[in-house]
PDB file of N, CA and C in Angstrom:
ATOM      1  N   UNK A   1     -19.860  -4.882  42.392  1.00  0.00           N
ATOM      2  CA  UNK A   1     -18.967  -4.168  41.517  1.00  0.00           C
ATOM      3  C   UNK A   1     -19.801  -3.308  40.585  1.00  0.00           C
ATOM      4  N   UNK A   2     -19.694  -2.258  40.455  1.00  0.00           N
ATOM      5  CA  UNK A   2     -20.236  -0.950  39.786  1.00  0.00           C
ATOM      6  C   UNK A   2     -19.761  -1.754  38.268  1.00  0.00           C
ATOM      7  N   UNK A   3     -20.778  -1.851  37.222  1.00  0.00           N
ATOM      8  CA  UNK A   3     -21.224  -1.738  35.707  1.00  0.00           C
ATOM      9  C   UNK A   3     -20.361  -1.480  35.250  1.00  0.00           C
ATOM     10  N   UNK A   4     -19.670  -0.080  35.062  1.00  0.00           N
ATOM     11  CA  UNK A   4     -18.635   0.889  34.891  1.00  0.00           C
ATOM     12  C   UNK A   4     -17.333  -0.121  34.874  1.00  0.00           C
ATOM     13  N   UNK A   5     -17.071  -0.854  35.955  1.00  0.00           N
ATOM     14  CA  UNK A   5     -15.423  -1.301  36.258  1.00  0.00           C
ATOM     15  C   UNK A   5     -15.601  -2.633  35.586  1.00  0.00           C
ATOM     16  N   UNK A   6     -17.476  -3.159  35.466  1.00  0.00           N
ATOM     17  CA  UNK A   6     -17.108  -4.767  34.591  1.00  0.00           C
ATOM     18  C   UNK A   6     -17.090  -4.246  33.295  1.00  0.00           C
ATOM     19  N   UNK A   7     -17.799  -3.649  32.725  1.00  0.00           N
ATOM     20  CA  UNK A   7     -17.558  -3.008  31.326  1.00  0.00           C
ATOM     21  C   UNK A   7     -16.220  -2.737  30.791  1.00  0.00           C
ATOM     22  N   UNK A   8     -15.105  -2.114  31.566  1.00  0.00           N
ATOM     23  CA  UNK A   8     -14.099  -1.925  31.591  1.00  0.00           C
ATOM     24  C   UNK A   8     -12.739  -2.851  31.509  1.00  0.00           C
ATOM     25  N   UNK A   9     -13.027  -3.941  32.981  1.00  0.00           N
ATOM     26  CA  UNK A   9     -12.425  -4.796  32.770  1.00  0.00           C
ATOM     27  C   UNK A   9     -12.720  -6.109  32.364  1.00  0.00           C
ATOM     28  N   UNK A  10     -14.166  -6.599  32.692  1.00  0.00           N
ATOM     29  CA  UNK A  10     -14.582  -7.971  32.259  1.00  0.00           C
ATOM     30  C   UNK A  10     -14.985  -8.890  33.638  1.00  0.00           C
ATOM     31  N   UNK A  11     -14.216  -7.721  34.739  1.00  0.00           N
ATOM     32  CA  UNK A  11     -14.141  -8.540  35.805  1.00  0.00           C
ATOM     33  C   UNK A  11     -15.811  -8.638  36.392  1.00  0.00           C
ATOM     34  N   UNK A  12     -16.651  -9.609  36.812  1.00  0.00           N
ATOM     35  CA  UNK A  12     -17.710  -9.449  37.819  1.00  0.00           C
ATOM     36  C   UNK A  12     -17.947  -9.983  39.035  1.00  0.00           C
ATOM     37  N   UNK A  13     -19.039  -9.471  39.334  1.00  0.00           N
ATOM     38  CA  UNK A  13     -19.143  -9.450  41.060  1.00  0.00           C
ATOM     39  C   UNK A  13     -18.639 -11.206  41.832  1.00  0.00           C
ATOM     40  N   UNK A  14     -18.928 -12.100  40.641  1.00  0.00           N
ATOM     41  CA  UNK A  14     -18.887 -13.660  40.530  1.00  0.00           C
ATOM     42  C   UNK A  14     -17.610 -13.770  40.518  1.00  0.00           C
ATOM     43  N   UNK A  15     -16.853 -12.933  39.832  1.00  0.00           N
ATOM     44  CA  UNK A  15     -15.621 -13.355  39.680  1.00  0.00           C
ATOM     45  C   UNK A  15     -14.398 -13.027  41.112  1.00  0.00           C
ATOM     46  N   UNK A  16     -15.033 -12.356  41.451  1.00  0.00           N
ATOM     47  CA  UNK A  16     -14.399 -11.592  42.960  1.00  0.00           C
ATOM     48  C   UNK A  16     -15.304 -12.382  44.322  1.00  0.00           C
ATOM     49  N   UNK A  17     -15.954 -12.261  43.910  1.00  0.00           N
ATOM     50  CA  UNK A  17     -16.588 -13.278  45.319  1.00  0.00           C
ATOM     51  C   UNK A  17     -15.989 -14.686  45.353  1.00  0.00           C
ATOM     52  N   UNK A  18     -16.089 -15.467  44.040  1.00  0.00           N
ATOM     53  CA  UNK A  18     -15.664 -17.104  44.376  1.00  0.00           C
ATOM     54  C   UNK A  18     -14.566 -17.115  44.337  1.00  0.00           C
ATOM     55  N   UNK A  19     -13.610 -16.166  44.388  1.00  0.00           N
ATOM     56  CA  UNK A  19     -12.259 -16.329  44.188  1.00  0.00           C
ATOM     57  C   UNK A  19     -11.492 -15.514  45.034  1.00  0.00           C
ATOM     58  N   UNK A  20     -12.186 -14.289  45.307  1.00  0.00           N
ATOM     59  CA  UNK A  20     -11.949 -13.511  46.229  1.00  0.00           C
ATOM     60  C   UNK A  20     -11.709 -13.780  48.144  1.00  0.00           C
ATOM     61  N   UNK A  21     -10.831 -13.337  48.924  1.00  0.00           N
ATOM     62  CA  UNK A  21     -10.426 -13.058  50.086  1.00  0.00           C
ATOM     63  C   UNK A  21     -10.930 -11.944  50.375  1.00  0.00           C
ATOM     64  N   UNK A  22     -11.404 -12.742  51.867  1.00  0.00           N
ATOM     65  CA  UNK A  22     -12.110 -10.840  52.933  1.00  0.00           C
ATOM     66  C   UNK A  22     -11.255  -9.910  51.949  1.00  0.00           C
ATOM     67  N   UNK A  23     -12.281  -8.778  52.243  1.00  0.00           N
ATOM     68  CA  UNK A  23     -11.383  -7.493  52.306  1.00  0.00           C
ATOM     69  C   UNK A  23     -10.487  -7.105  53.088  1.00  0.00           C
ATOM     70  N   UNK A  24     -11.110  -7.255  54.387  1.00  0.00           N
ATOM     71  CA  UNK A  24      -9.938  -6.302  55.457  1.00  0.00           C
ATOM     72  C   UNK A  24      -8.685  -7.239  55.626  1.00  0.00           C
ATOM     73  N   UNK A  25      -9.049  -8.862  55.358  1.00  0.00           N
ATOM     74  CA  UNK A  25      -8.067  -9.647  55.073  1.00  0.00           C
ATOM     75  C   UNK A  25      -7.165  -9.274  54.089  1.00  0.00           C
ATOM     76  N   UNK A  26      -7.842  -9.174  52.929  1.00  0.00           N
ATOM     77  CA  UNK A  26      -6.777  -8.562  51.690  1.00  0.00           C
ATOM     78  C   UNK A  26      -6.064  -7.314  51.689  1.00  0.00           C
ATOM     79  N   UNK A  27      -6.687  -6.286  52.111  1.00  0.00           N
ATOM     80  CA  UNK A  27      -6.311  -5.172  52.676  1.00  0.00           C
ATOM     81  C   UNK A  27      -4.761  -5.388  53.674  1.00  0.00           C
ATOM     82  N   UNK A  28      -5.294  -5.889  54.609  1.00  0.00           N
ATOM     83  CA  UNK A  28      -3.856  -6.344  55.905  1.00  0.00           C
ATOM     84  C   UNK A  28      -2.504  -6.875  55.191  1.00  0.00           C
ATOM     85  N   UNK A  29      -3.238  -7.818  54.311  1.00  0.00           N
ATOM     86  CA  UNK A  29      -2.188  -8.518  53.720  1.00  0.00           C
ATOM     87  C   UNK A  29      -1.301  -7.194  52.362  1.00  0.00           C
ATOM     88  N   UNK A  30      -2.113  -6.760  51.611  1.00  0.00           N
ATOM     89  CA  UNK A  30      -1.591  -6.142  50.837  1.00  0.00           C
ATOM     90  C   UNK A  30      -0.235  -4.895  51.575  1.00  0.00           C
ATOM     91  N   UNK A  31      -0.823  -4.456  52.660  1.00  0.00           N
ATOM     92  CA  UNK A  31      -0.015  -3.145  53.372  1.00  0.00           C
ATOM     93  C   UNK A  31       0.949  -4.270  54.153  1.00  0.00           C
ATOM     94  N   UNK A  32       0.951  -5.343  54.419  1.00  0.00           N
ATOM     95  CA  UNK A  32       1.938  -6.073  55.479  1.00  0.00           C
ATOM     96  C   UNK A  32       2.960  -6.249  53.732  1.00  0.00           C
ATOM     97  N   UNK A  33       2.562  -6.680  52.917  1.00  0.00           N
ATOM     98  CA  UNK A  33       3.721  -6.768  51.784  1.00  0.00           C
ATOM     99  C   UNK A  33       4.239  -5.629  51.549  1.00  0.00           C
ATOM    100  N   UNK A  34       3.365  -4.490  51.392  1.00  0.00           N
ATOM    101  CA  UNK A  34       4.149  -3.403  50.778  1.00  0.00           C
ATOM    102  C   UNK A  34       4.925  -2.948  51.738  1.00  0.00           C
ATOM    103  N   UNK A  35       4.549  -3.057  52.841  1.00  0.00           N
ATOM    104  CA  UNK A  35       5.194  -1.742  53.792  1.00  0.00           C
ATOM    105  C   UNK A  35       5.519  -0.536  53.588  1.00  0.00           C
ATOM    106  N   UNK A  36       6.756  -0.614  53.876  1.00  0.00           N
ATOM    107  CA  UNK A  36       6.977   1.535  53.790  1.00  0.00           C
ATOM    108  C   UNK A  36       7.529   1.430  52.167  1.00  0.00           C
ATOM    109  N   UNK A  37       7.631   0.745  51.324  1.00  0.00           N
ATOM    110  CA  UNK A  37       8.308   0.603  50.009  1.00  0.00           C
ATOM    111  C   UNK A  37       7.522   1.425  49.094  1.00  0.00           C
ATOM    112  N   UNK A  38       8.578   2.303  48.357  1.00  0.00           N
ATOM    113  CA  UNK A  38       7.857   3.298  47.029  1.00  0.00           C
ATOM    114  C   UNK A  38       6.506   2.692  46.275  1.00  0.00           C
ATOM    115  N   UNK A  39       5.776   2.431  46.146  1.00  0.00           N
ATOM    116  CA  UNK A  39       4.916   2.348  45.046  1.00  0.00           C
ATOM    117  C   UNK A  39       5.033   2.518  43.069  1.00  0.00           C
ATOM    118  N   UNK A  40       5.089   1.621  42.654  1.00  0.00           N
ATOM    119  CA  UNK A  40       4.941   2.681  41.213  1.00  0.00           C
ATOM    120  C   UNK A  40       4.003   2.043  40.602  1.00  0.00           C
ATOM    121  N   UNK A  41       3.063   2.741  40.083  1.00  0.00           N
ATOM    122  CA  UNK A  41       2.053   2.206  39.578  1.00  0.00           C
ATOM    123  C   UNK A  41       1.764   3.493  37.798  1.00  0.00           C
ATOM    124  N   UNK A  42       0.927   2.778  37.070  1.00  0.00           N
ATOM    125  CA  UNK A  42       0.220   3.471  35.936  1.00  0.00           C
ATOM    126  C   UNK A  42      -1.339   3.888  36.457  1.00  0.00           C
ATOM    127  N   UNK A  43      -0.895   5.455  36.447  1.00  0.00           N
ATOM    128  CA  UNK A  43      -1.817   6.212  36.639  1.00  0.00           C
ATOM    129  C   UNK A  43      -2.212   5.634  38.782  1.00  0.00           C
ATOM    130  N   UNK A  44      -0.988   5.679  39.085  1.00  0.00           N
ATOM    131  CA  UNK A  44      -1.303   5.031  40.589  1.00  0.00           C
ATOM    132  C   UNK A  44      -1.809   6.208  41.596  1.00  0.00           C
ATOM    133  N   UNK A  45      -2.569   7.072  41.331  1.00  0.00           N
ATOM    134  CA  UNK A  45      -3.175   7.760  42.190  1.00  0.00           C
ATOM    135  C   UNK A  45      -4.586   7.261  42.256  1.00  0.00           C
ATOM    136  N   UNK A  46      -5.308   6.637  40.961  1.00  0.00           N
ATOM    137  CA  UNK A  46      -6.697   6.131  40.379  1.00  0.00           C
ATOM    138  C   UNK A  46      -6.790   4.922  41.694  1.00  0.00           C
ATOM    139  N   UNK A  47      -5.865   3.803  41.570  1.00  0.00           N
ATOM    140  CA  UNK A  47      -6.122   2.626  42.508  1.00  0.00           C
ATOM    141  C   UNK A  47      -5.473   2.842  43.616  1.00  0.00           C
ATOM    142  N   UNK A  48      -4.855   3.624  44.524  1.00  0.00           N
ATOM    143  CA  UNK A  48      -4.602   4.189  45.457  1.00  0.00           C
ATOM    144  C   UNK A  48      -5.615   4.380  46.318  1.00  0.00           C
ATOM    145  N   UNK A  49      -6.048   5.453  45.494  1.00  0.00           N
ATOM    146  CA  UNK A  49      -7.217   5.898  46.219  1.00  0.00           C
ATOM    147  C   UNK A  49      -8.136   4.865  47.086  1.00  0.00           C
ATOM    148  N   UNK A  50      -8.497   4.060  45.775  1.00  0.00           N
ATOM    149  CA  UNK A  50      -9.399   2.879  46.169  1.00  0.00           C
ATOM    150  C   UNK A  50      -9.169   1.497  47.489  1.00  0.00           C
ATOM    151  N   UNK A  51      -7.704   1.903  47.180  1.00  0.00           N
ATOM    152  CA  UNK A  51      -7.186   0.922  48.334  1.00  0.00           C
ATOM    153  C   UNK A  51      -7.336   1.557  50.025  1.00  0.00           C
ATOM    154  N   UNK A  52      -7.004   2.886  49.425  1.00  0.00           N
ATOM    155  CA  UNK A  52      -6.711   3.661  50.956  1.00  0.00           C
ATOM    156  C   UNK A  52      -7.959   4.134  51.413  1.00  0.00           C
ATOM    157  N   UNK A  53      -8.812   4.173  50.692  1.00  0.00           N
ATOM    158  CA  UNK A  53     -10.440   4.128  50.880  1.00  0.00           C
ATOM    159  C   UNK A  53     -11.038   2.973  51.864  1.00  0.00           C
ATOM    160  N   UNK A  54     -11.031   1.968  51.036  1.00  0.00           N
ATOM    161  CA  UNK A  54     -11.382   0.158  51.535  1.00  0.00           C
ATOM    162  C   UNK A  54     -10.506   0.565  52.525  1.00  0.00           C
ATOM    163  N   UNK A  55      -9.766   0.898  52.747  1.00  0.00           N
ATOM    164  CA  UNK A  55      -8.722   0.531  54.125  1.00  0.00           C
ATOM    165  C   UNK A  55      -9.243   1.005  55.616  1.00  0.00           C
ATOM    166  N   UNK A  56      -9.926   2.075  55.229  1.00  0.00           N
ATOM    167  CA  UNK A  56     -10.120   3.487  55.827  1.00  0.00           C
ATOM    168  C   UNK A  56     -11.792   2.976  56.671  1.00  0.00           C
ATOM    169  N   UNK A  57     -12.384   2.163  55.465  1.00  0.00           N
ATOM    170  CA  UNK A  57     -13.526   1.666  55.577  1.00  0.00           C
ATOM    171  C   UNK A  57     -13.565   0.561  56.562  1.00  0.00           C
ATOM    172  N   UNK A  58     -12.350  -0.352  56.400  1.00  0.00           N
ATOM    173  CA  UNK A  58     -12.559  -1.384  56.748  1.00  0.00           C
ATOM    174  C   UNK A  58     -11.839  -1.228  58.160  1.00  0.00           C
ATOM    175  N   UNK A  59     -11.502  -0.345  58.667  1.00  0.00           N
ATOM    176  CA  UNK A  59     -10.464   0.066  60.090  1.00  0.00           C
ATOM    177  C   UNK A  59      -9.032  -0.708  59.894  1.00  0.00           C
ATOM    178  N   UNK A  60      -8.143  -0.436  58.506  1.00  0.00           N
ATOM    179  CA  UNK A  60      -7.209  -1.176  58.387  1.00  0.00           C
ATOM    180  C   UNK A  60      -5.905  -0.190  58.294  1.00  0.00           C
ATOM    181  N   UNK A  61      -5.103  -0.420  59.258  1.00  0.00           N
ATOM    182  CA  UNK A  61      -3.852   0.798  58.876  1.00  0.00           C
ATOM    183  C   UNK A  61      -3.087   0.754  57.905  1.00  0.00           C
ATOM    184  N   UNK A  62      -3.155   1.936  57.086  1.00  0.00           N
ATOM    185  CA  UNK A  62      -2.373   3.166  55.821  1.00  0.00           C
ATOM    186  C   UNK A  62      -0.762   3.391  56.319  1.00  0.00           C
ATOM    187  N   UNK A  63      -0.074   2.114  54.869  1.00  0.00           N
ATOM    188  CA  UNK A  63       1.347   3.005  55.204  1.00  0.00           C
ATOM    189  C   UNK A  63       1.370   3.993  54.820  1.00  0.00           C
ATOM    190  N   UNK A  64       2.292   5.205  54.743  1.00  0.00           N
ATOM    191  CA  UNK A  64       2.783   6.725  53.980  1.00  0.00           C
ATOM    192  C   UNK A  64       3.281   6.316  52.911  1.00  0.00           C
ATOM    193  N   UNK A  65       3.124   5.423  52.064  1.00  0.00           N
ATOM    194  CA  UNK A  65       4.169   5.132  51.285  1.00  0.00           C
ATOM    195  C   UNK A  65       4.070   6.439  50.072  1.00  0.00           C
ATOM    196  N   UNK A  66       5.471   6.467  49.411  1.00  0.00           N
ATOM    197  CA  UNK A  66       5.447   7.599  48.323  1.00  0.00           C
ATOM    198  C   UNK A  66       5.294   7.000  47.191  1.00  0.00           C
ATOM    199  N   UNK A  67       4.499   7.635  46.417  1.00  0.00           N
ATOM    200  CA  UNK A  67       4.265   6.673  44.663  1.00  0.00           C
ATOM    201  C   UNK A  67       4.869   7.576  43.414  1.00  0.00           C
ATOM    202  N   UNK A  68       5.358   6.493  42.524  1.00  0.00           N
ATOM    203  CA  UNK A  68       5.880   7.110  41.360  1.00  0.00           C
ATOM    204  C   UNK A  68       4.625   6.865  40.344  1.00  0.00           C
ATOM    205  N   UNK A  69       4.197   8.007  39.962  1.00  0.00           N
ATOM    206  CA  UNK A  69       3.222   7.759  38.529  1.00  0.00           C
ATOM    207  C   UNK A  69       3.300   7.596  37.521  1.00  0.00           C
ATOM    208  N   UNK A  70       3.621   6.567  36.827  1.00  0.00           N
ATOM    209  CA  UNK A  70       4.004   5.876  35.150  1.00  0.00           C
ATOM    210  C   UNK A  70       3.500   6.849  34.477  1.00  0.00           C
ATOM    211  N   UNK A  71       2.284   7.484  34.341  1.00  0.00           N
ATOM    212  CA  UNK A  71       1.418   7.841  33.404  1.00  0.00           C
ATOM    213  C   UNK A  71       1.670   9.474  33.498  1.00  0.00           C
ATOM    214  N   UNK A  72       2.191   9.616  34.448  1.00  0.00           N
ATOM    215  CA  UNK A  72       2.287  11.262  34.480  1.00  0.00           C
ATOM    216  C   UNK A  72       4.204  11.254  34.066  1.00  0.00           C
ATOM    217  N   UNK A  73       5.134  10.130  34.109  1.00  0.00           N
ATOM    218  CA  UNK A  73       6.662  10.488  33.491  1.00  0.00           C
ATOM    219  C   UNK A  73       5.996  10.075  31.723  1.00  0.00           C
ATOM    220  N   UNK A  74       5.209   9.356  31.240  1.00  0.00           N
ATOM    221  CA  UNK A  74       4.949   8.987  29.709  1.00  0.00           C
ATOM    222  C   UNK A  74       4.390  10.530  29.186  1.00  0.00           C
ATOM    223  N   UNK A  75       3.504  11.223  29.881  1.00  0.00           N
ATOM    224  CA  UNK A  75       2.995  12.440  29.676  1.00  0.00           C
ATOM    225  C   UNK A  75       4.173  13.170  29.266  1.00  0.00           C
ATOM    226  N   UNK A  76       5.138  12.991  29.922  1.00  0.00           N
ATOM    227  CA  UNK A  76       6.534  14.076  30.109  1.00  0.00           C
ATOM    228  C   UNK A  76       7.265  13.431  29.217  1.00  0.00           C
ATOM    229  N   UNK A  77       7.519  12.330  28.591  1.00  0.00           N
ATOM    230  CA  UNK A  77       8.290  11.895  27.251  1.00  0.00           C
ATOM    231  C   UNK A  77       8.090  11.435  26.576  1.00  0.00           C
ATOM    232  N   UNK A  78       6.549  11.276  26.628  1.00  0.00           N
ATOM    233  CA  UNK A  78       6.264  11.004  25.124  1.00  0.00           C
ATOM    234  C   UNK A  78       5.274  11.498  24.153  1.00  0.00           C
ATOM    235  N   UNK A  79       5.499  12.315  22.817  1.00  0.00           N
ATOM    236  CA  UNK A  79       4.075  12.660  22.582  1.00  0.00           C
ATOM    237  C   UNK A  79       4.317  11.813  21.090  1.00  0.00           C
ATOM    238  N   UNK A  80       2.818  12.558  20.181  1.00  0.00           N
ATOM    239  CA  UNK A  80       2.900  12.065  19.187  1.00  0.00           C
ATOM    240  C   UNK A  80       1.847  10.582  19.559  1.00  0.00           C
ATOM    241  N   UNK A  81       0.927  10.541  20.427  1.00  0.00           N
ATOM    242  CA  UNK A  81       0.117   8.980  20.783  1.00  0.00           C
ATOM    243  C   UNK A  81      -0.932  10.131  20.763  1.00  0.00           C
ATOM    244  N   UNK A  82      -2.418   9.358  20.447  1.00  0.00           N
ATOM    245  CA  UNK A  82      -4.298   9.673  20.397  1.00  0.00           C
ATOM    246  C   UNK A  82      -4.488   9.752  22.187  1.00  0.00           C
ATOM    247  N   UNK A  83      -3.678   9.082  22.735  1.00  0.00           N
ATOM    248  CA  UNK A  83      -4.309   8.829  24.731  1.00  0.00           C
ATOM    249  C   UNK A  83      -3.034   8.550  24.834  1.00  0.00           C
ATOM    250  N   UNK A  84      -3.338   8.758  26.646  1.00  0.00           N
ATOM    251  CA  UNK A  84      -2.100   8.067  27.021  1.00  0.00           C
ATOM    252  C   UNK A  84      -2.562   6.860  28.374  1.00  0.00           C
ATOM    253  N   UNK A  85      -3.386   6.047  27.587  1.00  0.00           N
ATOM    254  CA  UNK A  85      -3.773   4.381  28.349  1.00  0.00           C
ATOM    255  C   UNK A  85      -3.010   3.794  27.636  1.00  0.00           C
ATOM    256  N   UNK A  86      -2.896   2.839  28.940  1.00  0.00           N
ATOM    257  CA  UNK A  86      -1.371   1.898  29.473  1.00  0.00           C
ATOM    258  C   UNK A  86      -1.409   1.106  27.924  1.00  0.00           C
ATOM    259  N   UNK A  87      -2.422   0.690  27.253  1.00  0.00           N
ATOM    260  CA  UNK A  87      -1.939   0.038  26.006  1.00  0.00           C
ATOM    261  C   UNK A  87      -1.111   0.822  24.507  1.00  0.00           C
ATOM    262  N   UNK A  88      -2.144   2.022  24.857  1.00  0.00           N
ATOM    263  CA  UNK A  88      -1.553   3.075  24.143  1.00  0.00           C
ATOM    264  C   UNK A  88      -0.200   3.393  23.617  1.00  0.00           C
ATOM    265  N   UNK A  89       0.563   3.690  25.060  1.00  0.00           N
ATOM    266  CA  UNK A  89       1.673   4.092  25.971  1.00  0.00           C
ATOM    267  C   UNK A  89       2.587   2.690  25.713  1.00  0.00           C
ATOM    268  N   UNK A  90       2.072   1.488  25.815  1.00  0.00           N
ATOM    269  CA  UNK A  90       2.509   0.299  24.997  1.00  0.00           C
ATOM    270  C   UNK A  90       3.286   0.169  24.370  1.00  0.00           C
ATOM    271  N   UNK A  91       2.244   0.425  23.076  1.00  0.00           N
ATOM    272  CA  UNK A  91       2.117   0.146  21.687  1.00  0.00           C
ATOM    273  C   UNK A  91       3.007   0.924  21.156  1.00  0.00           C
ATOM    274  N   UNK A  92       3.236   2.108  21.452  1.00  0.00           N
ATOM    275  CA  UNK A  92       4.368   3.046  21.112  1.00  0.00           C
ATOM    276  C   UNK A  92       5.786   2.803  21.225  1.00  0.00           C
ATOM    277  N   UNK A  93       5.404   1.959  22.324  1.00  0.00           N
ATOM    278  CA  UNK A  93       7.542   1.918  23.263  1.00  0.00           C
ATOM    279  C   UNK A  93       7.340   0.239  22.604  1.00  0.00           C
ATOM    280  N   UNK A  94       6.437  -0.142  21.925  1.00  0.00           N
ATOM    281  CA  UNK A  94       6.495  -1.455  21.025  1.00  0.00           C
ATOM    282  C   UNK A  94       6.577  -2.777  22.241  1.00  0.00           C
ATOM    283  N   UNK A  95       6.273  -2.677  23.117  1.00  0.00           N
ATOM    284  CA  UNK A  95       5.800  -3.692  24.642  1.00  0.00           C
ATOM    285  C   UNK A  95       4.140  -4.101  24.124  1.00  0.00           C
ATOM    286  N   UNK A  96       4.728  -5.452  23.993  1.00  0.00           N
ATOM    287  CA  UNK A  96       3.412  -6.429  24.090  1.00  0.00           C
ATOM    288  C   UNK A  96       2.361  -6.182  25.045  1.00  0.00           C
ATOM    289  N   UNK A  97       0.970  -5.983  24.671  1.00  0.00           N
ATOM    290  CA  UNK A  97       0.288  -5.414  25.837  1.00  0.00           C
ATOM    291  C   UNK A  97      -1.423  -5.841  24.933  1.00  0.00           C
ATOM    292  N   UNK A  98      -1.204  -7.045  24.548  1.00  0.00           N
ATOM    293  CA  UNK A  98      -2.677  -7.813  23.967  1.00  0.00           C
ATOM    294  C   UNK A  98      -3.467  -7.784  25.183  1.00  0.00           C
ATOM    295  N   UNK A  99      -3.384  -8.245  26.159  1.00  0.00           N
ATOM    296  CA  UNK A  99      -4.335  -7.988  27.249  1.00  0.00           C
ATOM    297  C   UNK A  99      -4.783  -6.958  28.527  1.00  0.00           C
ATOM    298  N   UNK A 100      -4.707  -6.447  28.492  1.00  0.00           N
ATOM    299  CA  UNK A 100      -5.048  -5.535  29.894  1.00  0.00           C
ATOM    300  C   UNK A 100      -6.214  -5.428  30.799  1.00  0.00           C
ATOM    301  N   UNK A 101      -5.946  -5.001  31.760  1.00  0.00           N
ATOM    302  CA  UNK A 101      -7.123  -4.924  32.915  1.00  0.00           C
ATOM    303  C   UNK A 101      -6.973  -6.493  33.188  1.00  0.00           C
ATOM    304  N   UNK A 102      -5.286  -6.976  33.769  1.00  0.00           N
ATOM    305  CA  UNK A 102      -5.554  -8.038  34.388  1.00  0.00           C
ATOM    306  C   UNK A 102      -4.191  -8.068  35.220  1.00  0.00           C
ATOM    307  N   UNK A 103      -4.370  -7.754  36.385  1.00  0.00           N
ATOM    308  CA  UNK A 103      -3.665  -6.908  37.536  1.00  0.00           C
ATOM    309  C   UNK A 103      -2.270  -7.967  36.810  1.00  0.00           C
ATOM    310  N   UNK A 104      -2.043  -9.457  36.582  1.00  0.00           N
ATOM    311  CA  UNK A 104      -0.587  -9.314  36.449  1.00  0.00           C
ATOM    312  C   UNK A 104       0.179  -9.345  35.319  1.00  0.00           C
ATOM    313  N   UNK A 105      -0.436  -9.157  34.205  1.00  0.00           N
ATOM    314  CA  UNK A 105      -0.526  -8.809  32.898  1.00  0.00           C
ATOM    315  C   UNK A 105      -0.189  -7.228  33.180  1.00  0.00           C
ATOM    316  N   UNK A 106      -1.049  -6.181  33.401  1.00  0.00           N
ATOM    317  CA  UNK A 106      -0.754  -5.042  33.762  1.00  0.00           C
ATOM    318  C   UNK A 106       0.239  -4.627  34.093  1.00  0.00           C
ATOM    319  N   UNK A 107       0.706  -5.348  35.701  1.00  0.00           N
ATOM    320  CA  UNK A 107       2.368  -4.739  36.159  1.00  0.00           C
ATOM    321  C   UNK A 107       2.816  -5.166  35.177  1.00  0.00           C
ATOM    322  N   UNK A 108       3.105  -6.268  34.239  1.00  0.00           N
ATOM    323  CA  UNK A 108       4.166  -6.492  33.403  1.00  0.00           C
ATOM    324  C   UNK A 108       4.198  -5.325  32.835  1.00  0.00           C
ATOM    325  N   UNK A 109       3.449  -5.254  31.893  1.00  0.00           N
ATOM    326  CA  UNK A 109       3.469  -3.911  31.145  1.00  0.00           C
ATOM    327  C   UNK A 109       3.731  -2.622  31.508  1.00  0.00           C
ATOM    328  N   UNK A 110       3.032  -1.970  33.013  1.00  0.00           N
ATOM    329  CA  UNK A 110       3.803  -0.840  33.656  1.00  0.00           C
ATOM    330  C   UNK A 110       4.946  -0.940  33.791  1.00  0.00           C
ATOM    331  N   UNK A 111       5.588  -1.917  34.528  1.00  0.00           N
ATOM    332  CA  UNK A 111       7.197  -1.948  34.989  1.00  0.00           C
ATOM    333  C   UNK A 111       7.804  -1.964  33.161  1.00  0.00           C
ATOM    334  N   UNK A 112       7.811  -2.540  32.321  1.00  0.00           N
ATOM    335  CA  UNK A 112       8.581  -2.327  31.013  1.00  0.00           C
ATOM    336  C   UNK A 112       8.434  -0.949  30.651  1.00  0.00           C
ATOM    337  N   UNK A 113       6.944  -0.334  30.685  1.00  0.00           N
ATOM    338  CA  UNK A 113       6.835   0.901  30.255  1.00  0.00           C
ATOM    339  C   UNK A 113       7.982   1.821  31.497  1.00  0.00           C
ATOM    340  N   UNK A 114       7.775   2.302  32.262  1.00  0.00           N
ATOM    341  CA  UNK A 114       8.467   2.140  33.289  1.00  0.00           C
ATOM    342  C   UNK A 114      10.586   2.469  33.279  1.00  0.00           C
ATOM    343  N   UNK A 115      10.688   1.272  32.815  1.00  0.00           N
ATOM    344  CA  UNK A 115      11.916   0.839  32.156  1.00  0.00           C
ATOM    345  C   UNK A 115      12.196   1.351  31.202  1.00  0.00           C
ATOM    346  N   UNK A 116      11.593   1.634  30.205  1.00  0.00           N
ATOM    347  CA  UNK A 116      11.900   2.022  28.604  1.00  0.00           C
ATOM    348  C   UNK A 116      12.096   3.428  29.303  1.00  0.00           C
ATOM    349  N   UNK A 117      10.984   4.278  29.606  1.00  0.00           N
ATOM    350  CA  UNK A 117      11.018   5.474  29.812  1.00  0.00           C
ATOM    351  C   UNK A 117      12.124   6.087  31.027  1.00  0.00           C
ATOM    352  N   UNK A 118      12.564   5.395  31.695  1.00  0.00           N
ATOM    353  CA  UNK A 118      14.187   5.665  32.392  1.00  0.00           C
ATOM    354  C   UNK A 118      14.955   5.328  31.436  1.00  0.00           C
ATOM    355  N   UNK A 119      14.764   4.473  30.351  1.00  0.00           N
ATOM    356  CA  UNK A 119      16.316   5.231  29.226  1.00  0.00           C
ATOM    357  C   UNK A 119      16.229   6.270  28.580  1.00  0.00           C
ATOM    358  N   UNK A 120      15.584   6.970  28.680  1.00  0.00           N
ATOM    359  CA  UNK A 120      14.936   7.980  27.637  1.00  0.00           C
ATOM    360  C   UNK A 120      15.895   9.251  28.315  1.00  0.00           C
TER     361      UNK A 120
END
């Protein structure tokens, strides 16, 4: 794991190896759940990529799926915030968001952000 992404999240190479599943295993499994289903993710073009990369790498087949980007509808309704990271973006719509960079901590917080911003 690149410096950059433990700095970021906390996560390290230790923490993904002893706990971690193959890739192309995880990979298979991740696209057999999603299937052809929309995507919505915060800022979901960033980990997209990365998935459809590893996938690509690992000889694992890419659904088409279409993605909705959290971070590009918050861009479009909300200003008046310093950034627009997912805690940020939060803290504003007043969604609890003490932890981040922890994939299910995270969706919580995208899908509310998400939510708030379809009443808008």
């Amino acid at each position: 794991m690149k410096k950059e992404i433990t700095d970021l999240t906390g996560i390290t190479n230790d923490d993904v190896s002893e706990n971690g599943a193959d890739i192309a295993e995880a990979l298979c499994d991740f696209w057999n759940f999603v299937g052809r289903t929309q995507l919505i993710g915060y800022n979901i073009s960033f980990d997209i990529s990365f998935i459809r990369n590893a996938s690509i790498e690992n000889k694992v087949k890419i659904q088409p799926n279409k993605c909705i980007d959290i971070l590009a509808m918050a861009r479009k309704k909300i200003s008046g915030v310093n950034n627009y990271k997912l805690q940020t973006v939060a803290e504003k719509l007043k969604i609890d968001a003490e932890q981040t960079h922890r994939a299910k901590n995270d969706c919580r917080i995208a899908f509310e952000i998400y939510r708030k911003l379809n009443e808008k």
